[in-house]
PDB file of N, CA and C in Angstrom:
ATOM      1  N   UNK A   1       0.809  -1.198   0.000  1.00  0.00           N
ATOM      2  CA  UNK A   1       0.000   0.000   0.000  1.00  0.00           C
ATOM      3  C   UNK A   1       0.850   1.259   0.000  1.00  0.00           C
ATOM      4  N   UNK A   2       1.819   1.340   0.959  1.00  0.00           N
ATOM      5  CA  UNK A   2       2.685   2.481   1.106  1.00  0.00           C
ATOM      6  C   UNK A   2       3.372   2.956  -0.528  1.00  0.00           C
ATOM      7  N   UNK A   3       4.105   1.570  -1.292  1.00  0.00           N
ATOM      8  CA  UNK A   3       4.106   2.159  -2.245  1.00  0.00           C
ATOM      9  C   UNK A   3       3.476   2.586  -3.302  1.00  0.00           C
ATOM     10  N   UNK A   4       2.246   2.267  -3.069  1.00  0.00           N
ATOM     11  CA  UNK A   4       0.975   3.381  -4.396  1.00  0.00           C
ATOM     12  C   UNK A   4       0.901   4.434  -3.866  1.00  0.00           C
ATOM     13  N   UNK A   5       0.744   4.851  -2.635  1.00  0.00           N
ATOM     14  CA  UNK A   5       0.899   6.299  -2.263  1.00  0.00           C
ATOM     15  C   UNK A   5       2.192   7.125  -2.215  1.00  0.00           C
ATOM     16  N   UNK A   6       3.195   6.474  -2.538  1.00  0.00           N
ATOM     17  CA  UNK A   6       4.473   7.020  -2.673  1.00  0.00           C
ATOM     18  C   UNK A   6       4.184   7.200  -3.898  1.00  0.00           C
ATOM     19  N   UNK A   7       4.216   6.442  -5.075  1.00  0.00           N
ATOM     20  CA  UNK A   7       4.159   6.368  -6.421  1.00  0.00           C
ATOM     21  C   UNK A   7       3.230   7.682  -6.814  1.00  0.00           C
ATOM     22  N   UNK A   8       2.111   7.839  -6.344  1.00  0.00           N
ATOM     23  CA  UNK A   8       1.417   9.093  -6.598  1.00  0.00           C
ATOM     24  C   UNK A   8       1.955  10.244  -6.278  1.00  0.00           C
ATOM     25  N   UNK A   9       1.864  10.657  -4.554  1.00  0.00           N
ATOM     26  CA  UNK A   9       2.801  11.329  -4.627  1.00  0.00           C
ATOM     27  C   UNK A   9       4.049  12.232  -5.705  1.00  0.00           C
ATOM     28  N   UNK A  10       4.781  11.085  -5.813  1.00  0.00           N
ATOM     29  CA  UNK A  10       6.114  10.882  -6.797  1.00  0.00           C
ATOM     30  C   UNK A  10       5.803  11.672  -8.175  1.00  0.00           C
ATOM     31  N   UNK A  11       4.510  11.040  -8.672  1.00  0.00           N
ATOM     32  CA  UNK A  11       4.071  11.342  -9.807  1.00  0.00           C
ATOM     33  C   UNK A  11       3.866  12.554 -10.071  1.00  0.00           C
ATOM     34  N   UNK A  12       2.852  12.866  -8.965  1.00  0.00           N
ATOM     35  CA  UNK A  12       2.305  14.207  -9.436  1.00  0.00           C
ATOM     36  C   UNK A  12       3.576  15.802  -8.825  1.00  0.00           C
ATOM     37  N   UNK A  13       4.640  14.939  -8.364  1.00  0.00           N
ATOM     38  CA  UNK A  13       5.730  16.075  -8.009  1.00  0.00           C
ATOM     39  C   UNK A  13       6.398  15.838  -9.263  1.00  0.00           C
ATOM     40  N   UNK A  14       6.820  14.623  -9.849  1.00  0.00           N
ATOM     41  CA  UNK A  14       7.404  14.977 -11.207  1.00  0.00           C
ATOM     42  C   UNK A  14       6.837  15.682 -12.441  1.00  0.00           C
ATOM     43  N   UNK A  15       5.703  15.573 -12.593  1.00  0.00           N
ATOM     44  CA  UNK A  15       4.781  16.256 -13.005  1.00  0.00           C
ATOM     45  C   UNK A  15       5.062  17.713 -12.959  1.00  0.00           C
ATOM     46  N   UNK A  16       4.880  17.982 -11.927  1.00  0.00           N
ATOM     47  CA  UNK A  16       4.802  19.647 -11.526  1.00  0.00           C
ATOM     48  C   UNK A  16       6.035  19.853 -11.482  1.00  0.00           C
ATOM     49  N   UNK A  17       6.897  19.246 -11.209  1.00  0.00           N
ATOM     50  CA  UNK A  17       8.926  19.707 -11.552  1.00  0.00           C
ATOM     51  C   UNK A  17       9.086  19.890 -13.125  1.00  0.00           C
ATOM     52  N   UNK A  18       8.377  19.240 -13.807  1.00  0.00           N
ATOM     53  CA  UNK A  18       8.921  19.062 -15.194  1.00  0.00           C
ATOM     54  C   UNK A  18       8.064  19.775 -16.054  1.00  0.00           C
ATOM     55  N   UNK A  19       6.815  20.392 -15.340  1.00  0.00           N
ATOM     56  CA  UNK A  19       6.405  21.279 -15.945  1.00  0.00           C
ATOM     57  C   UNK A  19       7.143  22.816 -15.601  1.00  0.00           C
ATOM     58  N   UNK A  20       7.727  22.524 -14.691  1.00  0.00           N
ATOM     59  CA  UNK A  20       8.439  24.089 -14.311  1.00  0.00           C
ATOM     60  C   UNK A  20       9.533  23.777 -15.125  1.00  0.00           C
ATOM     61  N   UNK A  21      10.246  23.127 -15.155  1.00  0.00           N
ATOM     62  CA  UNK A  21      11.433  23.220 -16.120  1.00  0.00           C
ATOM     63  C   UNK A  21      11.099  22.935 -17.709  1.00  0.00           C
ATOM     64  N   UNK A  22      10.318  22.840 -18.029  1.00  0.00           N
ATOM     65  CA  UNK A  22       9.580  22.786 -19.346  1.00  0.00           C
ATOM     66  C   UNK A  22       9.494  24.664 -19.401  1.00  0.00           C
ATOM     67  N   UNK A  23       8.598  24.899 -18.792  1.00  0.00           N
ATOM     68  CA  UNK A  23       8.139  26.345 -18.887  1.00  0.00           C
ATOM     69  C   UNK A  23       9.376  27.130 -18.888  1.00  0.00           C
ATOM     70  N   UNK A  24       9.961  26.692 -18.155  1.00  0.00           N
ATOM     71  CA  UNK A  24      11.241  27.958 -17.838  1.00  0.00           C
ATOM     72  C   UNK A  24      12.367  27.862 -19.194  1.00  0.00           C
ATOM     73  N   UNK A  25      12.761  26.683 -19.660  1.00  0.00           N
ATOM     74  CA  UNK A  25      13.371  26.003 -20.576  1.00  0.00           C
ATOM     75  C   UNK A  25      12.491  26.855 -21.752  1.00  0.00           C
ATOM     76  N   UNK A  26      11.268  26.564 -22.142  1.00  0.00           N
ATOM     77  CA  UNK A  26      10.243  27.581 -23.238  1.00  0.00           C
ATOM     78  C   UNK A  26      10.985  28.961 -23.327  1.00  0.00           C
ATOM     79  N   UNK A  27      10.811  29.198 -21.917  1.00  0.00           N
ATOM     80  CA  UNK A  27      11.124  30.761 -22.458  1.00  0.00           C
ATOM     81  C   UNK A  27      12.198  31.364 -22.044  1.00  0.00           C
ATOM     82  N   UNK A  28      12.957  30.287 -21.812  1.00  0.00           N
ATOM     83  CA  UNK A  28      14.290  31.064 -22.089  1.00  0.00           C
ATOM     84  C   UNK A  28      14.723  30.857 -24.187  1.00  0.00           C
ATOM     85  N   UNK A  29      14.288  29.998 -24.802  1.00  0.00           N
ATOM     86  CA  UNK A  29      14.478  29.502 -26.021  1.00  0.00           C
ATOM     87  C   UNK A  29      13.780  30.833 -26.623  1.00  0.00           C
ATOM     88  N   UNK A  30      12.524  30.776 -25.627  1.00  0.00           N
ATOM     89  CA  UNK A  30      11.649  31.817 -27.089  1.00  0.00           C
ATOM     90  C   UNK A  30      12.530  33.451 -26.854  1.00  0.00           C
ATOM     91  N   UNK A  31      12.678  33.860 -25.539  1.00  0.00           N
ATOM     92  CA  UNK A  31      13.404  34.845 -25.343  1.00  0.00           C
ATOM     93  C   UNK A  31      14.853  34.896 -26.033  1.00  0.00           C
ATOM     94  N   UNK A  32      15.449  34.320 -26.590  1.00  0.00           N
ATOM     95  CA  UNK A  32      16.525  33.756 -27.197  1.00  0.00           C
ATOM     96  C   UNK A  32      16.170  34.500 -28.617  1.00  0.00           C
ATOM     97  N   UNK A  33      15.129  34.066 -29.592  1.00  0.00           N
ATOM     98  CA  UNK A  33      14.593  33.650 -30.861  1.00  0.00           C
ATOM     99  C   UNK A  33      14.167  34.936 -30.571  1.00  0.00           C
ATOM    100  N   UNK A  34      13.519  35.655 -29.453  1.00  0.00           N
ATOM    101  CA  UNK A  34      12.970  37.492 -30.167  1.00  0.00           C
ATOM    102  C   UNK A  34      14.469  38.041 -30.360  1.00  0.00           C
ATOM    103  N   UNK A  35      15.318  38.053 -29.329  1.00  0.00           N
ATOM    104  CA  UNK A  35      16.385  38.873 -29.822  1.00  0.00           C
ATOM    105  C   UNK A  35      16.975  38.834 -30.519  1.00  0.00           C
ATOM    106  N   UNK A  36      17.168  37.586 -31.236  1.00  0.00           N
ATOM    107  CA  UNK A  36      17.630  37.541 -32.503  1.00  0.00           C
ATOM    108  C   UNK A  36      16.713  38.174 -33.684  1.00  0.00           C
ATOM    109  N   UNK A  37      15.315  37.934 -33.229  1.00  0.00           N
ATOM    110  CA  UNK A  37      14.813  38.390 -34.336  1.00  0.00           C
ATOM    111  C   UNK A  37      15.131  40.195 -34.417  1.00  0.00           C
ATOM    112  N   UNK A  38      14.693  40.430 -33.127  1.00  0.00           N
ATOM    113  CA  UNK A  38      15.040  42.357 -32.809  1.00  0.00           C
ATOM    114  C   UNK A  38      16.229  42.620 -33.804  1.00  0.00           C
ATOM    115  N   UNK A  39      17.175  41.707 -33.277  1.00  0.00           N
ATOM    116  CA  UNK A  39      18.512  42.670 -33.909  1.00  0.00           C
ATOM    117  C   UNK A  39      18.221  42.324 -35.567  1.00  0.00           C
ATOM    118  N   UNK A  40      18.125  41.448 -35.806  1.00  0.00           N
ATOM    119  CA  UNK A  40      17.619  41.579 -37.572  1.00  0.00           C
ATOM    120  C   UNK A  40      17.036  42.677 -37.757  1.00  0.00           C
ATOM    121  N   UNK A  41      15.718  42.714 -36.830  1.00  0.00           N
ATOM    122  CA  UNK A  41      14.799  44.160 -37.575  1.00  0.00           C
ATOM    123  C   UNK A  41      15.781  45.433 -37.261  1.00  0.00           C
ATOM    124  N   UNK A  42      16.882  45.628 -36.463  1.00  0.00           N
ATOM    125  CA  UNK A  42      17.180  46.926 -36.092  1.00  0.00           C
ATOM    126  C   UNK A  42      18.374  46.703 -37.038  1.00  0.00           C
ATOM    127  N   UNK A  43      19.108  45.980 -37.925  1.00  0.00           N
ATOM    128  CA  UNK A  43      19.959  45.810 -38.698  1.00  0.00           C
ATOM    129  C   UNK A  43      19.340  46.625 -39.829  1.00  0.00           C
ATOM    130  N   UNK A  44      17.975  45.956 -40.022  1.00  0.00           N
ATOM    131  CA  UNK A  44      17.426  46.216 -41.503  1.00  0.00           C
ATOM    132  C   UNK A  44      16.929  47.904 -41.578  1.00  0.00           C
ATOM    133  N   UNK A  45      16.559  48.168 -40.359  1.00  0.00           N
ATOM    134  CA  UNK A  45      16.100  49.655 -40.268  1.00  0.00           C
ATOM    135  C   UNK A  45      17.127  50.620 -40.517  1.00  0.00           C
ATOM    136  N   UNK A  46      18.457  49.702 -40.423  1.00  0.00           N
ATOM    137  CA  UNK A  46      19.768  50.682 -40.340  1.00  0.00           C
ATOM    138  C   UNK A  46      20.237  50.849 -41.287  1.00  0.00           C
ATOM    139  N   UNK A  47      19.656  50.438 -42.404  1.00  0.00           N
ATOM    140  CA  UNK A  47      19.762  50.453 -43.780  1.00  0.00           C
ATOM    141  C   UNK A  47      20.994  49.363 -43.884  1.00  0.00           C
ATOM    142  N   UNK A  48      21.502  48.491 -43.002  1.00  0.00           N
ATOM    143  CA  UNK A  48      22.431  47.180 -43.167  1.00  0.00           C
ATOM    144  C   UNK A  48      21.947  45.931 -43.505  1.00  0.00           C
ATOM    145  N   UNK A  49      21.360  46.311 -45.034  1.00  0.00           N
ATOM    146  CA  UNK A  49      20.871  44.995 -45.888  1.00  0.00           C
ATOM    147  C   UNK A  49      22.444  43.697 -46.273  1.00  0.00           C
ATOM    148  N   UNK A  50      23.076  44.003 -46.786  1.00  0.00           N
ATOM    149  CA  UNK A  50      24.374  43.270 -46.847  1.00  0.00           C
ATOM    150  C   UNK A  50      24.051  41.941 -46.532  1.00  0.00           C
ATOM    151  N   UNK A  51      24.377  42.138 -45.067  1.00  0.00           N
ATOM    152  CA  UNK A  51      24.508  40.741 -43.856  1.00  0.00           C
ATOM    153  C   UNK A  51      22.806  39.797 -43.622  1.00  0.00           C
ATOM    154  N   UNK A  52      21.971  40.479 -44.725  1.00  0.00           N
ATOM    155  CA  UNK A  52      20.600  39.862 -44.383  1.00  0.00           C
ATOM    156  C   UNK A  52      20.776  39.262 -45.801  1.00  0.00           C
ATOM    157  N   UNK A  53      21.313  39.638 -47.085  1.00  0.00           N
ATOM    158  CA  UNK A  53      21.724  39.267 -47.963  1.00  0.00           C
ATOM    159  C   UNK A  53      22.506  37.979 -47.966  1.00  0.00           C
ATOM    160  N   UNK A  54      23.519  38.003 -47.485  1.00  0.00           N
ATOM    161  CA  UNK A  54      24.546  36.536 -47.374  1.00  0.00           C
ATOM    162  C   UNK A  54      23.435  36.094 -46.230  1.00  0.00           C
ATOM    163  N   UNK A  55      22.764  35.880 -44.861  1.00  0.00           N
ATOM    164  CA  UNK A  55      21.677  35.059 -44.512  1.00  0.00           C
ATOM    165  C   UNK A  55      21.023  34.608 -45.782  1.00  0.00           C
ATOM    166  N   UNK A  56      20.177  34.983 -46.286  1.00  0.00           N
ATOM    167  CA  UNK A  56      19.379  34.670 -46.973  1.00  0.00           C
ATOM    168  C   UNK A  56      20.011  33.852 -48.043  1.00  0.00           C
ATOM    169  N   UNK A  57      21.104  34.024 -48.589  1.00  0.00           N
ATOM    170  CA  UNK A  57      22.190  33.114 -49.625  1.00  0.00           C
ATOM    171  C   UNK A  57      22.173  32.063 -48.659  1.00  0.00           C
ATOM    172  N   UNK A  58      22.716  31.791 -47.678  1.00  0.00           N
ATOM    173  CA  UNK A  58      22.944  30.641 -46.726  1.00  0.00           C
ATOM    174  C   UNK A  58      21.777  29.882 -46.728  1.00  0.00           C
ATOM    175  N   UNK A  59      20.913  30.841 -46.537  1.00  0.00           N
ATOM    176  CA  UNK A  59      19.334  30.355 -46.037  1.00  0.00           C
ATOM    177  C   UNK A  59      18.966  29.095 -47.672  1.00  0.00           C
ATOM    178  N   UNK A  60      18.815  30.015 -48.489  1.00  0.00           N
ATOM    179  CA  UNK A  60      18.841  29.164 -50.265  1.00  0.00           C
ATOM    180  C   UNK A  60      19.931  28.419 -50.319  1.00  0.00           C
ATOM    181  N   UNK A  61      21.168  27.990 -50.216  1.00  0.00           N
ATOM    182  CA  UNK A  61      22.053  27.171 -50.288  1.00  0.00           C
ATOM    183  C   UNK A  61      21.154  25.996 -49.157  1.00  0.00           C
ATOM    184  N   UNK A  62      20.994  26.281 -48.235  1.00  0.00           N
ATOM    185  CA  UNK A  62      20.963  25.344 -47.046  1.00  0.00           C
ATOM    186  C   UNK A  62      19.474  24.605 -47.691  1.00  0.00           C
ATOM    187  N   UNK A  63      18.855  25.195 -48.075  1.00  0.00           N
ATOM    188  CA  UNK A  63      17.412  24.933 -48.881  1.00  0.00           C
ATOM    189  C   UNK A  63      17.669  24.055 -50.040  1.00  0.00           C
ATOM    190  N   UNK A  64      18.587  24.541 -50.948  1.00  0.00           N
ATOM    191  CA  UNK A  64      18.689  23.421 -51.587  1.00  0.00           C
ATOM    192  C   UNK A  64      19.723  22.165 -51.200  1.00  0.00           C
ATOM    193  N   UNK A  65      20.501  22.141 -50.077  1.00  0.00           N
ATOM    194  CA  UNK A  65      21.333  20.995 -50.054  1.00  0.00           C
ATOM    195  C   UNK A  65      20.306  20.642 -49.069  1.00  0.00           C
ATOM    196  N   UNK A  66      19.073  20.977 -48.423  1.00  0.00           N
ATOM    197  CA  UNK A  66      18.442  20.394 -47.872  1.00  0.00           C
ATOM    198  C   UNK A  66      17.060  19.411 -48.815  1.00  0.00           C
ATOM    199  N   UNK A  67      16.956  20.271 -50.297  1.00  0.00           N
ATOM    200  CA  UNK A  67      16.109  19.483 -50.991  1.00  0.00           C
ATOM    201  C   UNK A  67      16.994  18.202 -51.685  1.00  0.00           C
ATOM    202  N   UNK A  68      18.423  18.228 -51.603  1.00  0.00           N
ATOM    203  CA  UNK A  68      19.280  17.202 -52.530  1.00  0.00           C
ATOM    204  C   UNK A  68      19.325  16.290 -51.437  1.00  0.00           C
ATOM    205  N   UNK A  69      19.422  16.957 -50.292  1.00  0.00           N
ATOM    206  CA  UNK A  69      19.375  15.565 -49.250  1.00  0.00           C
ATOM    207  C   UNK A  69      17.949  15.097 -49.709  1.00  0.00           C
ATOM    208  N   UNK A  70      17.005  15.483 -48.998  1.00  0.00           N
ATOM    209  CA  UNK A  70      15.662  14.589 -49.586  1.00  0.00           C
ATOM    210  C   UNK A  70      15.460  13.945 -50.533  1.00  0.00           C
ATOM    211  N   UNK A  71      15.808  14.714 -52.034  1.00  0.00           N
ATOM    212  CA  UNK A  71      15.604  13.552 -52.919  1.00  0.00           C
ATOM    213  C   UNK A  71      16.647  12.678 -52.587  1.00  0.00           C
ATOM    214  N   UNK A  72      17.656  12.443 -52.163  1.00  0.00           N
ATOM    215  CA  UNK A  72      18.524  11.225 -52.623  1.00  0.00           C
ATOM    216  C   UNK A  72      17.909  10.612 -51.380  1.00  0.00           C
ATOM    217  N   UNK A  73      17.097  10.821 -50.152  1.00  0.00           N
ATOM    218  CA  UNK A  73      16.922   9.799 -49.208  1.00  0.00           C
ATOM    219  C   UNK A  73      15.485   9.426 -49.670  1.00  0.00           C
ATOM    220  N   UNK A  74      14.718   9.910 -50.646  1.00  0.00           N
ATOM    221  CA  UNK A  74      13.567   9.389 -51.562  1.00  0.00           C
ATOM    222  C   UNK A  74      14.031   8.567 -52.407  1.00  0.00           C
ATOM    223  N   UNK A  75      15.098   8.493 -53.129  1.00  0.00           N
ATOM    224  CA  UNK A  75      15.490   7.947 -53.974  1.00  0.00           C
ATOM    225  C   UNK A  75      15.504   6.631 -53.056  1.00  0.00           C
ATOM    226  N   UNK A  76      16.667   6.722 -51.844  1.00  0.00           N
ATOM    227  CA  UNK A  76      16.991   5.256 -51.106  1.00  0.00           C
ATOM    228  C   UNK A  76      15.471   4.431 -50.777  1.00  0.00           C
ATOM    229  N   UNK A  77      14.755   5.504 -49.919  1.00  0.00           N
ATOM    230  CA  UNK A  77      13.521   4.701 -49.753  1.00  0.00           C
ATOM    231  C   UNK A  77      12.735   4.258 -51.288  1.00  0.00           C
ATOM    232  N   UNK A  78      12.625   4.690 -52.112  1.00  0.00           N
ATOM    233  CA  UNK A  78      12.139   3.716 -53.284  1.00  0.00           C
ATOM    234  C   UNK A  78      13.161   3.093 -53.202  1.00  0.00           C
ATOM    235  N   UNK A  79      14.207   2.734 -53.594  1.00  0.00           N
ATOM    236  CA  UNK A  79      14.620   1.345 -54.332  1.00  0.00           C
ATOM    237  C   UNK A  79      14.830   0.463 -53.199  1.00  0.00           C
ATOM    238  N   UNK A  80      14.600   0.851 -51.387  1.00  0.00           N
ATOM    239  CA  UNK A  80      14.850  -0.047 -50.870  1.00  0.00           C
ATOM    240  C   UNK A  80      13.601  -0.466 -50.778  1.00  0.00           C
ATOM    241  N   UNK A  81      11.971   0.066 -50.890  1.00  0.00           N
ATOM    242  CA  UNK A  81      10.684  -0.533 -51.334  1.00  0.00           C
ATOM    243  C   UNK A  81      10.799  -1.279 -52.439  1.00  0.00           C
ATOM    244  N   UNK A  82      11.233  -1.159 -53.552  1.00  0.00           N
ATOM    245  CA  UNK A  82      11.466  -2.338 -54.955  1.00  0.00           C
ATOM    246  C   UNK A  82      11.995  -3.314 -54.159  1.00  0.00           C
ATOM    247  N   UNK A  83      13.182  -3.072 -53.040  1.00  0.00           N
ATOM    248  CA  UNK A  83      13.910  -4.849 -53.022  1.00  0.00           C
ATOM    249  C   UNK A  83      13.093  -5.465 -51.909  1.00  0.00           C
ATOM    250  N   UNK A  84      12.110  -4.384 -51.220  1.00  0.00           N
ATOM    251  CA  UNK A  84      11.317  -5.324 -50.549  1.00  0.00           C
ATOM    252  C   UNK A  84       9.956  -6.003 -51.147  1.00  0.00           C
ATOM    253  N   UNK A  85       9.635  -5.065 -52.020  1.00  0.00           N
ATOM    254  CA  UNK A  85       8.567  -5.810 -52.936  1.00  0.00           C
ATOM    255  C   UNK A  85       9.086  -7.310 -53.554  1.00  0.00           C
ATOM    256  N   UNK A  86      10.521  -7.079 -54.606  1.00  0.00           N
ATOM    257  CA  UNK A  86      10.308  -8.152 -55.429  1.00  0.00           C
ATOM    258  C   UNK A  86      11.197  -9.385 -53.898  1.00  0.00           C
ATOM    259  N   UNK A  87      11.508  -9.438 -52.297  1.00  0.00           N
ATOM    260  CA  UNK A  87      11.829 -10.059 -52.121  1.00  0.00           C
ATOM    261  C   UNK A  87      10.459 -10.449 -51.733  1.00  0.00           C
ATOM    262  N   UNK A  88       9.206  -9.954 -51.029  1.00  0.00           N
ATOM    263  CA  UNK A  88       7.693 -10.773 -50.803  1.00  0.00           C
ATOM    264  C   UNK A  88       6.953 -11.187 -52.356  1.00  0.00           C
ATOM    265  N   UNK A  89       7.673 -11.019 -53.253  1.00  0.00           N
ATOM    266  CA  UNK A  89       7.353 -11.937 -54.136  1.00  0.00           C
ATOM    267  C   UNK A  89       7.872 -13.313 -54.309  1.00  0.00           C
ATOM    268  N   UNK A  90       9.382 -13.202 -54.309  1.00  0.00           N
ATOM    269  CA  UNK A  90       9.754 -14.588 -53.983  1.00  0.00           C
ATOM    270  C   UNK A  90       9.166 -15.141 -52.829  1.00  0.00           C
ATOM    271  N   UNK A  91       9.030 -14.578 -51.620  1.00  0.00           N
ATOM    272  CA  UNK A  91       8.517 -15.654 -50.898  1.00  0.00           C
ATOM    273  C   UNK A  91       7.304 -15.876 -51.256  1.00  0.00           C
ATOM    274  N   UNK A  92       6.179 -14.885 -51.833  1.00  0.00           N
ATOM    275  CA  UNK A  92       4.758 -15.543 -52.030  1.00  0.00           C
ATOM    276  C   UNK A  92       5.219 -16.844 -53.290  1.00  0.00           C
ATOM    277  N   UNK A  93       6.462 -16.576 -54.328  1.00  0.00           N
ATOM    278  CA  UNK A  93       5.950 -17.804 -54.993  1.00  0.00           C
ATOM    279  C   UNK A  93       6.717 -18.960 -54.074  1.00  0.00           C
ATOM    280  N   UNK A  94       7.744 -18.902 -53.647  1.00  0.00           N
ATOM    281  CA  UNK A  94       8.374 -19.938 -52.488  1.00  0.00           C
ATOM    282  C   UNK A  94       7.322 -20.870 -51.872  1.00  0.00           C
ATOM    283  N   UNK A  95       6.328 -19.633 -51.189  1.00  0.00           N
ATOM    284  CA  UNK A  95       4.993 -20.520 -50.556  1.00  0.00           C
ATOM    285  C   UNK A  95       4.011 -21.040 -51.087  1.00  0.00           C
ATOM    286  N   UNK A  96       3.655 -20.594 -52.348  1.00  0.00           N
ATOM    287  CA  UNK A  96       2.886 -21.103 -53.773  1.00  0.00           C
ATOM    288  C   UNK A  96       3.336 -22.437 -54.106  1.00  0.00           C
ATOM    289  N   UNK A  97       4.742 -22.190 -54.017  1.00  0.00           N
ATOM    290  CA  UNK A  97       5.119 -23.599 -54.593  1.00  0.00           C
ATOM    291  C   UNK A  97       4.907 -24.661 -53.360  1.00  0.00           C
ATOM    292  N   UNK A  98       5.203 -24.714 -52.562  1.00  0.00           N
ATOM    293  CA  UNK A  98       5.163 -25.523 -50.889  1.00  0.00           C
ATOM    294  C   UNK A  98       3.432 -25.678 -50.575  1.00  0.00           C
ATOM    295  N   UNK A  99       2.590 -24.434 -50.785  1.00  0.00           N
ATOM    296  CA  UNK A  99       1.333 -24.917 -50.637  1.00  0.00           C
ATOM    297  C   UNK A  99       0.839 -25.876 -52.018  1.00  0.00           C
ATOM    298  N   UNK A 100       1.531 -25.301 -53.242  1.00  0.00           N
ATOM    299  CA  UNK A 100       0.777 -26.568 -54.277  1.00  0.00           C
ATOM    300  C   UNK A 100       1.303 -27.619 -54.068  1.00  0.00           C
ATOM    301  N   UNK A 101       2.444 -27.820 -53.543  1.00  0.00           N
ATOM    302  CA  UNK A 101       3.432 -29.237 -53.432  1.00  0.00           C
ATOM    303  C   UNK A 101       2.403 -29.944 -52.450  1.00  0.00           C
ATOM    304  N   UNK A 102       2.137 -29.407 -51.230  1.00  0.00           N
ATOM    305  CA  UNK A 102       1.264 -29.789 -50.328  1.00  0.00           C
ATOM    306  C   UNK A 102       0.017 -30.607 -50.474  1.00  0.00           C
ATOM    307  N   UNK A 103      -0.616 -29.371 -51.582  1.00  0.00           N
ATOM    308  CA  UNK A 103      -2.049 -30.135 -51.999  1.00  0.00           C
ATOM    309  C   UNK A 103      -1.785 -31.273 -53.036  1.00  0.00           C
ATOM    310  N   UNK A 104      -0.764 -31.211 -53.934  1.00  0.00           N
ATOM    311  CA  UNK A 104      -0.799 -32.531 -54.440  1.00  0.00           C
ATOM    312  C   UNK A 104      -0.443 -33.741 -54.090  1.00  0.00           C
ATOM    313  N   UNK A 105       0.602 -33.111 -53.012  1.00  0.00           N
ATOM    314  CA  UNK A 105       0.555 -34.355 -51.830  1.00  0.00           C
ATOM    315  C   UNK A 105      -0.964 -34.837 -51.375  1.00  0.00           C
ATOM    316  N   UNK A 106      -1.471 -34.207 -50.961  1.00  0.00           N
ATOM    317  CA  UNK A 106      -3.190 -34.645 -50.252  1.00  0.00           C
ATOM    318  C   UNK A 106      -3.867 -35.352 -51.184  1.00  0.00           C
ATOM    319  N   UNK A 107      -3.822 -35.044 -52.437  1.00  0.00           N
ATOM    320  CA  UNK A 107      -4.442 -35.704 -53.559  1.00  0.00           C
ATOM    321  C   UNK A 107      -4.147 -37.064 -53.662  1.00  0.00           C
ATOM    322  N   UNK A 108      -2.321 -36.808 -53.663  1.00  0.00           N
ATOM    323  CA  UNK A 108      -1.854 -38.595 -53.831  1.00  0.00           C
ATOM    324  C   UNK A 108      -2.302 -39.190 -52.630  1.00  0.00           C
ATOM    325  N   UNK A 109      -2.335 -38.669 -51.410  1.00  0.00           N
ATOM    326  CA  UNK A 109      -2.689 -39.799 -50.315  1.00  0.00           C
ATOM    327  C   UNK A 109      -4.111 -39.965 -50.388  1.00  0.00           C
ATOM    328  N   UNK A 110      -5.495 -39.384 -51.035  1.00  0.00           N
ATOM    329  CA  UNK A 110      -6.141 -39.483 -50.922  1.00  0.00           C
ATOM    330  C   UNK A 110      -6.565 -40.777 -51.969  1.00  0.00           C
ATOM    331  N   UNK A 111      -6.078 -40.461 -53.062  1.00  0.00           N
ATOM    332  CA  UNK A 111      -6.359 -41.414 -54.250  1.00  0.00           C
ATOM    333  C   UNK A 111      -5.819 -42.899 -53.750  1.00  0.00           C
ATOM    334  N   UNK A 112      -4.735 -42.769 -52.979  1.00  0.00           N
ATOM    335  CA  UNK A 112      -3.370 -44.201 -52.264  1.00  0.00           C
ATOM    336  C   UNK A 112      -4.815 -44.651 -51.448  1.00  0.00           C
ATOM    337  N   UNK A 113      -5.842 -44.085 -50.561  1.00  0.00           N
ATOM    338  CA  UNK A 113      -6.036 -44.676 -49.620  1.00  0.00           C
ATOM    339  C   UNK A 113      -7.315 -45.297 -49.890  1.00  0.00           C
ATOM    340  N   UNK A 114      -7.900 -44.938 -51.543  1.00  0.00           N
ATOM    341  CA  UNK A 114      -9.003 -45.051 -51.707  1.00  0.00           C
ATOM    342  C   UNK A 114      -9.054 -46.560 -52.571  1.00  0.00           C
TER     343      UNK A 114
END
């Protein structure tokens, strides 16, 4: 008994610990992500387009070596779907052949016993 009421207990303090460090963890990230965003906008107001220029190059480079990654890991997942297709084909005919072997077995013992 003692330990289901420990266990609850337990629970609902981890609970409430990990929602405080969840929350606090949130916003220190999001507080992070405005100031970065601030200083962008106070860059751009400063008429210091340049450095938002090479971002944005980075940003399109990173965009497309991020679309060349995808296709080539589309590419892997199709052809590793083809070698799993044509290998459940061999086994469906593998078992085609073992279930017809089977039934003509049943046939011969049936005809043997008759």
């Amino acid at each position: 008994m003692s330990q289901r009421d420990g266990f609850a207990s337990g629970f609902f303090a981890g609970a409430l610990f990990g929602g405080l460090v969840g929350g606090v963890l949130g916003a220190v990230i999001t507080s992070r992500l405005d100031l970065e965003s601030t200083e962008e906008e106070a860059e751009l107001s400063n008429g210091v387009v340049e450095p938002k220029k090479n971002s944005a190059k980075r940003r399109m480079r990173a965009l497309d070596n991020g679309n060349l990654e995808m296709e080539s890991a589309r590419r892997s997942l199709e052809d590793k779907i083809a070698q799993l297709n044509a290998t459940i084909d061999e086994v469906r005919q593998q078992l085609g052949n073992v279930n017809g072997s089977a039934s003509q077995t049943a046939g011969d013992r049936s005809s043997i016993q008759d």
